[in-house]
Protein backbone atom coordinates (compact mmCIF):
# COMPACT_ATOMS: atom_id res chain seq x y z
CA UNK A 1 0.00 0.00 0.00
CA UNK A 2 1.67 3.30 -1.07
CA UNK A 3 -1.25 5.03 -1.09
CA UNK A 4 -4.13 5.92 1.24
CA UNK A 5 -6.38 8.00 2.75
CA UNK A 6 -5.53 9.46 6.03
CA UNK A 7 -9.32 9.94 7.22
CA UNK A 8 -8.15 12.56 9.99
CA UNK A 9 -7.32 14.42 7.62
CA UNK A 10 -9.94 14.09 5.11
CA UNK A 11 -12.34 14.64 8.60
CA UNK A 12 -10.41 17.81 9.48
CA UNK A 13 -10.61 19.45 6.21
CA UNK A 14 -13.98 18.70 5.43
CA UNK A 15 -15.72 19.24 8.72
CA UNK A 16 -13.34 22.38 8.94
CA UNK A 17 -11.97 21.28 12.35
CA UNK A 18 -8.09 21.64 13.65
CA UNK A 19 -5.92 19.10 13.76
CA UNK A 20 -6.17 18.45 17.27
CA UNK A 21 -9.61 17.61 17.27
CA UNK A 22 -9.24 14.73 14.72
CA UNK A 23 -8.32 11.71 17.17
CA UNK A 24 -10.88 8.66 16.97
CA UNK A 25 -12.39 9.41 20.25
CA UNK A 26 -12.75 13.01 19.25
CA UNK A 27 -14.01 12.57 15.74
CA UNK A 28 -16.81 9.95 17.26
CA UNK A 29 -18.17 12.38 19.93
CA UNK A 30 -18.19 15.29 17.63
CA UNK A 31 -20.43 13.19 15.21
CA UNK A 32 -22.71 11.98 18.43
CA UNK A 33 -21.42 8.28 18.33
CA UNK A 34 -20.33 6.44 20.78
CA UNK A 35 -16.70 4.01 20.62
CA UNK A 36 -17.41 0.29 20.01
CA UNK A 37 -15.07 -2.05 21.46
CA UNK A 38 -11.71 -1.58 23.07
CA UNK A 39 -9.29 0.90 22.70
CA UNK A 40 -6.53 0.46 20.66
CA UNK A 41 -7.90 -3.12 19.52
CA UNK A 42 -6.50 -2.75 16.13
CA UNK A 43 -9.98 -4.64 15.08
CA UNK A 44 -11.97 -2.10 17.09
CA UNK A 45 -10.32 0.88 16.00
CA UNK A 46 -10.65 0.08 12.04
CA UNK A 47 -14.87 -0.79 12.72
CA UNK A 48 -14.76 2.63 14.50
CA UNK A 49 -12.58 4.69 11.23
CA UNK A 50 -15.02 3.04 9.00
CA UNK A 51 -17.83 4.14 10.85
CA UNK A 52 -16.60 7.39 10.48
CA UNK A 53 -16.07 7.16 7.18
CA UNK A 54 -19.74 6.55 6.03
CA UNK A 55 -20.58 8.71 8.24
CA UNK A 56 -18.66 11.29 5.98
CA UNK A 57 -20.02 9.85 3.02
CA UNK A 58 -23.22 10.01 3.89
CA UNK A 59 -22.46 13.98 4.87
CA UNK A 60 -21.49 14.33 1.28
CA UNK A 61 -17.49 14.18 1.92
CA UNK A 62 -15.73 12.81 -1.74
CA UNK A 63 -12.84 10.52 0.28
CA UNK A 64 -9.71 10.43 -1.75
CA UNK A 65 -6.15 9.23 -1.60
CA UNK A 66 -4.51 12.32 0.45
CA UNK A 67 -1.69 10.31 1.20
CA UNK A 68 1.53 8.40 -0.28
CA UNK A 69 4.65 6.85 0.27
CA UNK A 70 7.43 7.97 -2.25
CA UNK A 71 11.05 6.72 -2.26
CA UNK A 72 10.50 6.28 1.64
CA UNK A 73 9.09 9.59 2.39
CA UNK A 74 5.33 10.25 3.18
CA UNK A 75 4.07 12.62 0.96
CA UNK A 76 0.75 14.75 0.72
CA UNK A 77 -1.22 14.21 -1.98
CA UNK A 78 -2.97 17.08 -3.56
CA UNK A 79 -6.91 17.62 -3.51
CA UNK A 80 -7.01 18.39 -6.30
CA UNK A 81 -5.54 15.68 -8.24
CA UNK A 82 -7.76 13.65 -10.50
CA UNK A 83 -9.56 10.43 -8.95
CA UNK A 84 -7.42 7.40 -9.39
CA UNK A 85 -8.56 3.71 -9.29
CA UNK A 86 -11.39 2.22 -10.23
CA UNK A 87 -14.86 3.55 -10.89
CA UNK A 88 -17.43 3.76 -7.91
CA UNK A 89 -19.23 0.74 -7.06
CA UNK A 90 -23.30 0.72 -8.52
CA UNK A 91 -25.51 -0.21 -6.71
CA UNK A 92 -27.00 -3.96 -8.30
CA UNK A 93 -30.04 -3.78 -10.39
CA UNK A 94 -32.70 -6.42 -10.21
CA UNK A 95 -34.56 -7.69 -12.60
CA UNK A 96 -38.35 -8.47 -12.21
């Protein structure tokens, strides 16, 4: 993985909060949820960033790669760069 998205960041900018206020516990409470699990259970902590994350999605946030890994040294990655990757996934259509 040399790319990514670093979701406190993508929280920070789009909710137009600083930096300190982007830790998990923070970014829950702010967005009236409470923290599933146990801290710093790597398990936990990933079900709790991708609760955050849809909860972004679902506030209209466009997540994109705002981070990379180039000859060793992390790198920002412009907003404003084009989408990479594949195309969103569709929802399924059924047939009647």
């Amino acid at each position: 993985a040399k790319k990514w998205i670093n979701i406190r960041k993508s929280y920070g900018n789009f909710y137009k909060v600083p930096r300190n206020q982007t830790k998990l516990t923070i970014m829950l409470e702010q967005l009236g949820m409470n923290y599933d699990g146990r801290p710093h259970s790597g398990l936990d902590d990933s079900k709790n960033i991708a609760r955050i994350a849809i909860r972004m999605l679902q506030d209209g946030c466009e997540l994109r790669v705002n981070e990379r890994m180039h000859a060793g040294q992390l790198m920002t990655v412009s907003s404003s760069a084009p989408l990479e990757g594949a195309p969103a996934p569709q929802m399924p259509r059924y047939r009647n």
